[in-house]
PDB file of N, CA and C in Angstrom:
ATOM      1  N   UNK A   1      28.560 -57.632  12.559  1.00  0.00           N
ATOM      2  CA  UNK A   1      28.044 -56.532  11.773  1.00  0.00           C
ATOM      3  C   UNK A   1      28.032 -55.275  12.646  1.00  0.00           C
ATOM      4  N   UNK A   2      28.515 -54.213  12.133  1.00  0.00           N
ATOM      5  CA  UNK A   2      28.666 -52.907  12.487  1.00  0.00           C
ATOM      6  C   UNK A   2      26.972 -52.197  12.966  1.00  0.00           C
ATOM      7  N   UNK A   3      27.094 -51.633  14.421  1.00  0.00           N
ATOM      8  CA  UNK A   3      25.997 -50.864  14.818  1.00  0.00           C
ATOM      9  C   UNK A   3      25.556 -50.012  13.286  1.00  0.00           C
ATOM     10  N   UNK A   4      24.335 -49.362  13.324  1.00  0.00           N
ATOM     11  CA  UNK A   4      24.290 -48.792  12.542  1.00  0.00           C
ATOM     12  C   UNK A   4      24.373 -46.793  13.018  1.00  0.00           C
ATOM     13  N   UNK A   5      24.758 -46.569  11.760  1.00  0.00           N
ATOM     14  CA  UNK A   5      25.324 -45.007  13.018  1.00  0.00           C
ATOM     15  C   UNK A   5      24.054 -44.325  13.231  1.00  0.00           C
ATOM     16  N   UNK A   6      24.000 -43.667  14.318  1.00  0.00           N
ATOM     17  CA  UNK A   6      22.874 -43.156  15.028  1.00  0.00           C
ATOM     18  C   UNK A   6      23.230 -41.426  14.074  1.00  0.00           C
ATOM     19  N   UNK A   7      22.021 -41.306  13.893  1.00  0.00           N
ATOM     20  CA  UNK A   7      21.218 -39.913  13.599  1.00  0.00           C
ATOM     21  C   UNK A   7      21.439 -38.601  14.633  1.00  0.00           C
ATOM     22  N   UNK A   8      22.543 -37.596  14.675  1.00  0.00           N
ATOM     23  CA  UNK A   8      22.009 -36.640  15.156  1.00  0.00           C
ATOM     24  C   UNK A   8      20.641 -35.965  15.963  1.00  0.00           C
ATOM     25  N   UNK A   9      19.720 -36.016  14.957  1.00  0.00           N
ATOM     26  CA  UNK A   9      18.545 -35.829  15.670  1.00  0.00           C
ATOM     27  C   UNK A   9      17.796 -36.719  16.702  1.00  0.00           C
ATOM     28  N   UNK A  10      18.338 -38.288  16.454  1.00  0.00           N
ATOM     29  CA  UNK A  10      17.664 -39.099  17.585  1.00  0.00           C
ATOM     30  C   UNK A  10      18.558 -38.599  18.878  1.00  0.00           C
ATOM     31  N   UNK A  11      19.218 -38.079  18.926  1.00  0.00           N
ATOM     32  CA  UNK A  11      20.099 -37.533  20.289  1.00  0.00           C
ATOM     33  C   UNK A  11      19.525 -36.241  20.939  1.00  0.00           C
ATOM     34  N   UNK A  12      18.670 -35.738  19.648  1.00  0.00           N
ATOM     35  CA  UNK A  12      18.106 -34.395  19.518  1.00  0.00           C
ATOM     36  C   UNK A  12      16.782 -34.741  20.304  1.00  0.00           C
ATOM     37  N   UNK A  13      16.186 -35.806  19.928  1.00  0.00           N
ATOM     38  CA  UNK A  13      14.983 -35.999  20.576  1.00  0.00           C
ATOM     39  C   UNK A  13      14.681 -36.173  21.733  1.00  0.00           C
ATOM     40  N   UNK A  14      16.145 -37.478  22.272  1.00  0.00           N
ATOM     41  CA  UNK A  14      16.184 -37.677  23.222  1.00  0.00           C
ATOM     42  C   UNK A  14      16.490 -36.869  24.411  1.00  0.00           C
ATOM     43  N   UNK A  15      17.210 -36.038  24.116  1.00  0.00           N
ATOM     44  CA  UNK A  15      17.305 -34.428  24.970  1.00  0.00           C
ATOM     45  C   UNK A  15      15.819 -33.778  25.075  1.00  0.00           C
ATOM     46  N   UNK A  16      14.835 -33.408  24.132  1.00  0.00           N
ATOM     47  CA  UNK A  16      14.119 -32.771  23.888  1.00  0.00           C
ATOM     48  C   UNK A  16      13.057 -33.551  24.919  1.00  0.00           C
ATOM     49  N   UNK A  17      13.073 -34.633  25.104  1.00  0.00           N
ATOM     50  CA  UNK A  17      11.912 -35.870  25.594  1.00  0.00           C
ATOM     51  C   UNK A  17      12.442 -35.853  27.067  1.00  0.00           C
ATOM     52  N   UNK A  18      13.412 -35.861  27.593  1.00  0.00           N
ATOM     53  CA  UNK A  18      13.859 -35.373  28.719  1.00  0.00           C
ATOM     54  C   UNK A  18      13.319 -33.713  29.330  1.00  0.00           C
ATOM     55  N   UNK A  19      13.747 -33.096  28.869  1.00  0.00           N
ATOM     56  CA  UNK A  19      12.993 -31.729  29.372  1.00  0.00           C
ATOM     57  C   UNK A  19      11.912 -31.409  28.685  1.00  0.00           C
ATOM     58  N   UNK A  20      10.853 -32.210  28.028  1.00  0.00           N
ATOM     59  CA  UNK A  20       9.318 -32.440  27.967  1.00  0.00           C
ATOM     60  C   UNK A  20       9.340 -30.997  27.121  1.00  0.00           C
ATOM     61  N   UNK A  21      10.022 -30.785  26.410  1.00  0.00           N
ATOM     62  CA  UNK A  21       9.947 -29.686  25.136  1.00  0.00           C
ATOM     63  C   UNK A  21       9.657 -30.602  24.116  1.00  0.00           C
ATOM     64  N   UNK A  22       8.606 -29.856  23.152  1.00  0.00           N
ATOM     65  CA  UNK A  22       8.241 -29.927  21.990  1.00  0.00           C
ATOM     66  C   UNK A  22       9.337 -29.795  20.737  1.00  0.00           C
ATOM     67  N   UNK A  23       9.307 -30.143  19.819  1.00  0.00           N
ATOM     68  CA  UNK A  23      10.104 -30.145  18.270  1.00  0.00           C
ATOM     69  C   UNK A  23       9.711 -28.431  17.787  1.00  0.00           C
ATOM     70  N   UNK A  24       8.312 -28.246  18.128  1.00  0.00           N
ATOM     71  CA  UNK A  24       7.498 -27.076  17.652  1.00  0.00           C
ATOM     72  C   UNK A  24       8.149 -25.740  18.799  1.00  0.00           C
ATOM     73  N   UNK A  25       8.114 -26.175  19.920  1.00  0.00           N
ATOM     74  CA  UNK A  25       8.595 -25.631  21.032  1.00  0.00           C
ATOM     75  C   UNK A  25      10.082 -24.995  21.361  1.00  0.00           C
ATOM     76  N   UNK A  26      10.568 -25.783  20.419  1.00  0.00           N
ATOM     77  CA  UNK A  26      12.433 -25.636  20.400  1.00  0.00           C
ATOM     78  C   UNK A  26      12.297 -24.564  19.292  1.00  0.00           C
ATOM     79  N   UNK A  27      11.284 -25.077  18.023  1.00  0.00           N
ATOM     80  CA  UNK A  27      12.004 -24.295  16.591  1.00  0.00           C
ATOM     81  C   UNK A  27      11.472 -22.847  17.173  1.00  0.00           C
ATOM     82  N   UNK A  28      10.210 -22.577  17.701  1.00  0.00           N
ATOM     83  CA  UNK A  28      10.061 -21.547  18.372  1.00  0.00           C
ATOM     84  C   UNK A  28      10.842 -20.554  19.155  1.00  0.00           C
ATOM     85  N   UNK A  29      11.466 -21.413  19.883  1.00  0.00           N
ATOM     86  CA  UNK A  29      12.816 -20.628  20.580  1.00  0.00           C
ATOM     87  C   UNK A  29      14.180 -20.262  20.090  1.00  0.00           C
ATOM     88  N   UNK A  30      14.484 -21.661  18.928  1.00  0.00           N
ATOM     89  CA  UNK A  30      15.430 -21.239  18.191  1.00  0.00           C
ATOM     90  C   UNK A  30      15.465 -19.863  17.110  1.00  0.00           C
ATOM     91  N   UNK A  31      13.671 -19.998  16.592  1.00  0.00           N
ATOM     92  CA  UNK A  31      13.371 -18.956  15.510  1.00  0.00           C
ATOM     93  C   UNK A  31      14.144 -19.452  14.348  1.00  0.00           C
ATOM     94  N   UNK A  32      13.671 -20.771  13.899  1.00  0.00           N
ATOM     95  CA  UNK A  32      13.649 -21.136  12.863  1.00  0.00           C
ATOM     96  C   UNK A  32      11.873 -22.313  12.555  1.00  0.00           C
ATOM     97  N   UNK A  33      12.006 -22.306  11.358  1.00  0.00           N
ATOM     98  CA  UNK A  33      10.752 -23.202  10.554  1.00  0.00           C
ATOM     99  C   UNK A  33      10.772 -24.497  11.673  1.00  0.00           C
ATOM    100  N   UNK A  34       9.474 -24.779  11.539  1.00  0.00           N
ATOM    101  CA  UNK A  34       8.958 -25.761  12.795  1.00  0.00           C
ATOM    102  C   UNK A  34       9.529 -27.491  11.854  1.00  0.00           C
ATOM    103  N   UNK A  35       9.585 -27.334  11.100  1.00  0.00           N
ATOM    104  CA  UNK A  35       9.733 -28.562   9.640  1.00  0.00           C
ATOM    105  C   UNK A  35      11.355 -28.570   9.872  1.00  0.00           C
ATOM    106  N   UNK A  36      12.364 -27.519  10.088  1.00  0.00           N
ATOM    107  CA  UNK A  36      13.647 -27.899  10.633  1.00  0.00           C
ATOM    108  C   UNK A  36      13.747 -29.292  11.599  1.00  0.00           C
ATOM    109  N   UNK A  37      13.132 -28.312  12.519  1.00  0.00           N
ATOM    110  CA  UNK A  37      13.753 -29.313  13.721  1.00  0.00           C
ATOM    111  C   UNK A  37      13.179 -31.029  13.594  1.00  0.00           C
ATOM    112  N   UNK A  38      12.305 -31.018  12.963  1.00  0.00           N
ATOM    113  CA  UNK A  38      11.364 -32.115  13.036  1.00  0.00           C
ATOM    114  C   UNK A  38      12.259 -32.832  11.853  1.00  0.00           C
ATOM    115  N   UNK A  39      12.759 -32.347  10.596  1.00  0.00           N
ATOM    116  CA  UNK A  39      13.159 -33.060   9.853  1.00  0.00           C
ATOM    117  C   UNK A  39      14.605 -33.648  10.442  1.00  0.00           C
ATOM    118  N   UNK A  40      15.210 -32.928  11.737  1.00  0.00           N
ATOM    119  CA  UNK A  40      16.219 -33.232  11.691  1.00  0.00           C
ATOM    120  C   UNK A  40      16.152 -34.569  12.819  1.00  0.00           C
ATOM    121  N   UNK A  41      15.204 -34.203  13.405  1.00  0.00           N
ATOM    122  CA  UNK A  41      14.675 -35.295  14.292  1.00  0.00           C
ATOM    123  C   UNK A  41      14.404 -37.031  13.712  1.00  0.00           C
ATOM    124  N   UNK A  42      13.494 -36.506  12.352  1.00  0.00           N
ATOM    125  CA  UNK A  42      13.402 -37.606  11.764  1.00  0.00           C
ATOM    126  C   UNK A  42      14.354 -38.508  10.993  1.00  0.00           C
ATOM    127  N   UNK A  43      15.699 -37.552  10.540  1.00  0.00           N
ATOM    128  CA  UNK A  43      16.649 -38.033  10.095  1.00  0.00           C
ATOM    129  C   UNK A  43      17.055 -37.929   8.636  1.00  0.00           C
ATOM    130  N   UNK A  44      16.001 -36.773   8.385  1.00  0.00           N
ATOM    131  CA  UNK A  44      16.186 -36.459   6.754  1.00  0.00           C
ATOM    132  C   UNK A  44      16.166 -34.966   6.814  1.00  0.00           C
ATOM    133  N   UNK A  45      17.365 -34.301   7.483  1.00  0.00           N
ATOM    134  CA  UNK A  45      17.796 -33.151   7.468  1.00  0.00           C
ATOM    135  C   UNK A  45      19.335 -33.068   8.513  1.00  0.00           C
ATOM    136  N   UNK A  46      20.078 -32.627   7.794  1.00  0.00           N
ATOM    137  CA  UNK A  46      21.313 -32.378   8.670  1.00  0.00           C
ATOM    138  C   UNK A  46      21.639 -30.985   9.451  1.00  0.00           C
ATOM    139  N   UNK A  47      22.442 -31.381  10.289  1.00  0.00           N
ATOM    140  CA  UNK A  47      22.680 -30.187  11.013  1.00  0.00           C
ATOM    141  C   UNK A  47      23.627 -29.194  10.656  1.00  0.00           C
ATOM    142  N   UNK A  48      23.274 -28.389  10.193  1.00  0.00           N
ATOM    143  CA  UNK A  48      23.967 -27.252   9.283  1.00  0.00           C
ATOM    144  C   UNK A  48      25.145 -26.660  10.924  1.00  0.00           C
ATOM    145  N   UNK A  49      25.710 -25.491  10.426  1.00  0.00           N
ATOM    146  CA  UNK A  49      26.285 -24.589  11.014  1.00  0.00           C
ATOM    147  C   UNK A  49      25.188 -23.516  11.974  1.00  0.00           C
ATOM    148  N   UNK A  50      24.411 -23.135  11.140  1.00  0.00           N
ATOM    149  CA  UNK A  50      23.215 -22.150  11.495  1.00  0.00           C
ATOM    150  C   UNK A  50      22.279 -22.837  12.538  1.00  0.00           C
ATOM    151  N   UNK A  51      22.312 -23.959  12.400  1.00  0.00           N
ATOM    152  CA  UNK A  51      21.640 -24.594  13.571  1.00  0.00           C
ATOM    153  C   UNK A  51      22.585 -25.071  15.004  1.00  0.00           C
ATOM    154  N   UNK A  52      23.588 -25.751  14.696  1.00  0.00           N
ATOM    155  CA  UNK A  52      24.385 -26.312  15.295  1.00  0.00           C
ATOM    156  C   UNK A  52      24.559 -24.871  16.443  1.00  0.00           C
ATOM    157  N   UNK A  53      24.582 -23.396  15.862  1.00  0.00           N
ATOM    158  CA  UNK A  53      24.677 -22.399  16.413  1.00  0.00           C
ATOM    159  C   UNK A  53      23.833 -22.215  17.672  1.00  0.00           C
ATOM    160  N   UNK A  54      22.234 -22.264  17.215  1.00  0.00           N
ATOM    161  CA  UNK A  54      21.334 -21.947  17.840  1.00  0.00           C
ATOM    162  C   UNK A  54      21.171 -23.619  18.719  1.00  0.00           C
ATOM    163  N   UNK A  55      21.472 -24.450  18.282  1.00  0.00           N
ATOM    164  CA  UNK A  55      21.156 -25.342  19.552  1.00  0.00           C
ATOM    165  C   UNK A  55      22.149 -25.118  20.620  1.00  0.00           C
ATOM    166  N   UNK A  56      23.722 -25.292  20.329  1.00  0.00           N
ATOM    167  CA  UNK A  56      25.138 -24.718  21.442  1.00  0.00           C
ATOM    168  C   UNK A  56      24.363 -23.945  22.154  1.00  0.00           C
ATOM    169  N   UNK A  57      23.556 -22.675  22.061  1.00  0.00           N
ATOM    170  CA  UNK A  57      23.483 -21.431  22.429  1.00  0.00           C
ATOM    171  C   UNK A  57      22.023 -22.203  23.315  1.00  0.00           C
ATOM    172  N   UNK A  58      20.891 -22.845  22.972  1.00  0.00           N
ATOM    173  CA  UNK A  58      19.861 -23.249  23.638  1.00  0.00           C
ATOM    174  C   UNK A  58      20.225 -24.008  25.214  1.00  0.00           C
ATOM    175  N   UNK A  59      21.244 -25.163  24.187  1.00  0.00           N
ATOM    176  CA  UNK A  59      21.473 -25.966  25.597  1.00  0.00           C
ATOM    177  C   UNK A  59      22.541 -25.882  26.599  1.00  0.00           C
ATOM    178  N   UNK A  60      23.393 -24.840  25.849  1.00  0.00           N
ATOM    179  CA  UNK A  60      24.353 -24.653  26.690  1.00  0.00           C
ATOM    180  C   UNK A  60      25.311 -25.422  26.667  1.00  0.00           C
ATOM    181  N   UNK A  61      25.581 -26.199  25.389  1.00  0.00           N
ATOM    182  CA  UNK A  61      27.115 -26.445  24.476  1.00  0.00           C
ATOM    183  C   UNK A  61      27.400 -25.883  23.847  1.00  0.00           C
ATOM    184  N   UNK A  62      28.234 -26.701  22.918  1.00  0.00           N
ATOM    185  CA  UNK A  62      29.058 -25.457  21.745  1.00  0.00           C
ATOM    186  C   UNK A  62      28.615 -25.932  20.535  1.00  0.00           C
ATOM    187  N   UNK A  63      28.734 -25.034  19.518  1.00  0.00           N
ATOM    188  CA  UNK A  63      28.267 -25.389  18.347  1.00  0.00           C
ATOM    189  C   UNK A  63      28.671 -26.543  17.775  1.00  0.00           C
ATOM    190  N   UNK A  64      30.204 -26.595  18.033  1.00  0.00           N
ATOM    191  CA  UNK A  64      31.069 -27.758  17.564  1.00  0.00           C
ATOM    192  C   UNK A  64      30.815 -29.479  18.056  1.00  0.00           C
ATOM    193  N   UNK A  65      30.270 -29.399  19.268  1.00  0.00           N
ATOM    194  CA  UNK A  65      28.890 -30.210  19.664  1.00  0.00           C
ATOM    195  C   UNK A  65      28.883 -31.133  18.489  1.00  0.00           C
ATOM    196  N   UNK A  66      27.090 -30.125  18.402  1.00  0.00           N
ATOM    197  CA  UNK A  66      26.229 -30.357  17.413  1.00  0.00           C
ATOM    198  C   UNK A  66      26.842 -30.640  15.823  1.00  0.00           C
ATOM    199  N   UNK A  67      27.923 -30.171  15.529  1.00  0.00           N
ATOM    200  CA  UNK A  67      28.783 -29.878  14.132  1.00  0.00           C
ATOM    201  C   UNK A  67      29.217 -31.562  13.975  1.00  0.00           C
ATOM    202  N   UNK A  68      29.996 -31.860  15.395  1.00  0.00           N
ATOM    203  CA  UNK A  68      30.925 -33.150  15.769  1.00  0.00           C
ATOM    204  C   UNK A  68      29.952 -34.018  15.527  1.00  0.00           C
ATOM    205  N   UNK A  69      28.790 -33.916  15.943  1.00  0.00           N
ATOM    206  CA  UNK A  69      27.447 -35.273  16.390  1.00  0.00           C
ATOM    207  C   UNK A  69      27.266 -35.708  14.569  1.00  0.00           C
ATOM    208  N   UNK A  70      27.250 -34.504  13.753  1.00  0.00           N
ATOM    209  CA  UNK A  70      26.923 -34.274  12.053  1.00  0.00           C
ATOM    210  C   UNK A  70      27.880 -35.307  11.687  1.00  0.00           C
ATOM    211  N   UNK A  71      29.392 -34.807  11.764  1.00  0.00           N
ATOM    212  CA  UNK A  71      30.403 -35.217  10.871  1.00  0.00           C
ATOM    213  C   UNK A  71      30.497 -36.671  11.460  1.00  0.00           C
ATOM    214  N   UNK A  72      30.370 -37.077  12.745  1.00  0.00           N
ATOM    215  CA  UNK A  72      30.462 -38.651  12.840  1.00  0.00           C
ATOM    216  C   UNK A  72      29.646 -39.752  12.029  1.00  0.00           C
ATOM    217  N   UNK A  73      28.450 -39.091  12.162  1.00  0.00           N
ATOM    218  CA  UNK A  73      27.614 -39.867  11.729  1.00  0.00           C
ATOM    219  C   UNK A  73      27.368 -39.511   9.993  1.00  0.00           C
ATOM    220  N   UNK A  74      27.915 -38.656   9.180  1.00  0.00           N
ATOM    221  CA  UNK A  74      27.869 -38.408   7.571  1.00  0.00           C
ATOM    222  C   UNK A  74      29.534 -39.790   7.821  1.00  0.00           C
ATOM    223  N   UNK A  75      30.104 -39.329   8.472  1.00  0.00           N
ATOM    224  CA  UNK A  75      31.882 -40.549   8.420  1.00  0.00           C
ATOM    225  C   UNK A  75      31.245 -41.906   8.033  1.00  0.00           C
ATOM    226  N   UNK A  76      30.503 -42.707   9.062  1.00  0.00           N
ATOM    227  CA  UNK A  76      29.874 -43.557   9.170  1.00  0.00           C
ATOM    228  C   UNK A  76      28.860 -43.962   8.169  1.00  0.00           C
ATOM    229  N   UNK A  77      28.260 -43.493   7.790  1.00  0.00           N
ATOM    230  CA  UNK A  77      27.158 -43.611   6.534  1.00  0.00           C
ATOM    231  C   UNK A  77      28.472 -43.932   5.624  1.00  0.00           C
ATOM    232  N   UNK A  78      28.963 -42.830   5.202  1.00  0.00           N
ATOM    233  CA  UNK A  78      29.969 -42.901   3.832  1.00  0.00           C
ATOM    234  C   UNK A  78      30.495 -44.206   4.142  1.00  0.00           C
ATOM    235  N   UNK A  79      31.159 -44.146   5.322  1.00  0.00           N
ATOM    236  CA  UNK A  79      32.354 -45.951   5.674  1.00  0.00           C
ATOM    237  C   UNK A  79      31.305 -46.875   5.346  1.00  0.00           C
ATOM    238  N   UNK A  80      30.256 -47.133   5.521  1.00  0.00           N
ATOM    239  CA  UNK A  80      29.514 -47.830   5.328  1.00  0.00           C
ATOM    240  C   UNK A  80      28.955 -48.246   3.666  1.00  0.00           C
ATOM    241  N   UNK A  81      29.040 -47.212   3.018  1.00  0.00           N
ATOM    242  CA  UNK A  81      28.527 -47.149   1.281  1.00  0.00           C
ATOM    243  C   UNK A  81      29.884 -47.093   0.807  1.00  0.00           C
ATOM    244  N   UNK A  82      30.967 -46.687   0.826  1.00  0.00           N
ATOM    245  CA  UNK A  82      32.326 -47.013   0.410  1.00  0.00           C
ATOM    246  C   UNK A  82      33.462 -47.451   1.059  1.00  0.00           C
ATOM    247  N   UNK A  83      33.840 -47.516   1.845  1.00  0.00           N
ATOM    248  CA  UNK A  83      34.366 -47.985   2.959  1.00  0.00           C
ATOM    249  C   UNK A  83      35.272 -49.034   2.071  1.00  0.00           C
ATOM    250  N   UNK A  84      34.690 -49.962   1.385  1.00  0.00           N
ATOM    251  CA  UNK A  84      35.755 -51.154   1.295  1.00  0.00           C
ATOM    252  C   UNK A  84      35.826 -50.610  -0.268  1.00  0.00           C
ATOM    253  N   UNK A  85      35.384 -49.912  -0.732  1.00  0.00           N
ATOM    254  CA  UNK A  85      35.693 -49.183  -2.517  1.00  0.00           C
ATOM    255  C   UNK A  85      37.305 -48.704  -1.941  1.00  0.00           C
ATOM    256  N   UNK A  86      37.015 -47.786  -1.171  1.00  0.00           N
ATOM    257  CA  UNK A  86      38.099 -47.025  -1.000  1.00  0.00           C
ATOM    258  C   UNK A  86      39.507 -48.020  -0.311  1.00  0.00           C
ATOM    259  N   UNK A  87      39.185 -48.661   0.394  1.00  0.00           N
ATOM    260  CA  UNK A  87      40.556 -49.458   1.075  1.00  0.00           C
ATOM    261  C   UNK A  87      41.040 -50.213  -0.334  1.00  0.00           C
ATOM    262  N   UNK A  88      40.582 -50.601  -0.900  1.00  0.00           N
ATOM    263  CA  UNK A  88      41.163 -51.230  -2.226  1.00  0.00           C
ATOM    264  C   UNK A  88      41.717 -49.703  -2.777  1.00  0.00           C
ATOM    265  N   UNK A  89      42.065 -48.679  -2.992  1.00  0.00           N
ATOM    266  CA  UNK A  89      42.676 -47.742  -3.392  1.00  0.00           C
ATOM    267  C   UNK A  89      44.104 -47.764  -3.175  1.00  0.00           C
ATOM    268  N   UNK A  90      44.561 -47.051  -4.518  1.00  0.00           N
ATOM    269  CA  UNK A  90      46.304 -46.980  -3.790  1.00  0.00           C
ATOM    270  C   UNK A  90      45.968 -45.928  -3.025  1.00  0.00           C
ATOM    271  N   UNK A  91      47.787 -45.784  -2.000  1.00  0.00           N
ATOM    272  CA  UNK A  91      48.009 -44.918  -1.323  1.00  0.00           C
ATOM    273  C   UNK A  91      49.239 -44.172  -1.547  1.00  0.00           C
ATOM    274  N   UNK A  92      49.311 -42.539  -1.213  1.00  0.00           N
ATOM    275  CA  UNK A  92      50.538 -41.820  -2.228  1.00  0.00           C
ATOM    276  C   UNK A  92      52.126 -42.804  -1.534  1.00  0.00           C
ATOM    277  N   UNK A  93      52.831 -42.933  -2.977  1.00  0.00           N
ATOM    278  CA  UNK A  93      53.847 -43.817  -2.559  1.00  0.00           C
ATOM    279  C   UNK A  93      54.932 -42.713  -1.309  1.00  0.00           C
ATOM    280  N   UNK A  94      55.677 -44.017  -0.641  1.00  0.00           N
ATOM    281  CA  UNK A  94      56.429 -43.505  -0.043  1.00  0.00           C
ATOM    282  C   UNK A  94      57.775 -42.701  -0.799  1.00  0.00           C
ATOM    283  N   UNK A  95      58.222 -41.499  -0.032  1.00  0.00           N
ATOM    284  CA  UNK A  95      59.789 -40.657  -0.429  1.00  0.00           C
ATOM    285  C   UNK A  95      60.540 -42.473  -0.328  1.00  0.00           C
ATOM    286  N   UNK A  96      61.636 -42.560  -1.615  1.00  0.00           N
ATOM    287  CA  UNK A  96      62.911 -43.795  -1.176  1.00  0.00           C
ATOM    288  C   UNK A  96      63.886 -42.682  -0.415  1.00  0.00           C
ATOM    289  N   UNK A  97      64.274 -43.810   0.516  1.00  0.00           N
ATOM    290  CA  UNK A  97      65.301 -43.715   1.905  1.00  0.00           C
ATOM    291  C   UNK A  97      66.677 -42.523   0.876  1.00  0.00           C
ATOM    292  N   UNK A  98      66.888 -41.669   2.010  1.00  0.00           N
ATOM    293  CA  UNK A  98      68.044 -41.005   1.338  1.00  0.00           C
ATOM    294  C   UNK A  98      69.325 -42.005   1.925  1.00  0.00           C
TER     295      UNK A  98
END
């Protein structure tokens, strides 16, 4: 059985728990709602563009980072809830040989 895909924000935390910053402490610095960061922490909020921005810029990655950490783990969820719907799908036929 397949790991289950890890959450953005638990990566978020775990950074945050390392340099002994707060959830409240970050949204502060980012200058966004304190309920952001925390929801994203908890795993029932995704990481937009607008954030992905302001964290690159906090920790000193790139937005695309934070963007990449999103799209793996939305890949994974979906493979996981359709994944075998979709492999039973056709696929566009091949050009015949000239």
């Amino acid at each position: 059985m397949p790991r289950p895909p890890i959450h953005p924000g638990e990566i978020l935390a775990d950074e945050l728990a390392e340099l002994a910053v707060t959830p409240t402490e970050l949204s502060r610095q980012l200058n966004v709602p304190p309920n952001r960061i925390s929801q994203i922490i908890n795993g029932k909020r995704s990481i937009t563009g607008d954030t992905a921005l302001r964290l690159g810029h906090w920790f000193g990655t790139s937005a695309q980072f934070w963007l990449n950490l999103q799209a793996a783990y939305d890949l994974r969820v979906a493979e996981a809830q359709v994944g075998n719907e979709i492999a039973r799908l056709p696929t566009r036929p091949t050009a015949p040989a000239a």
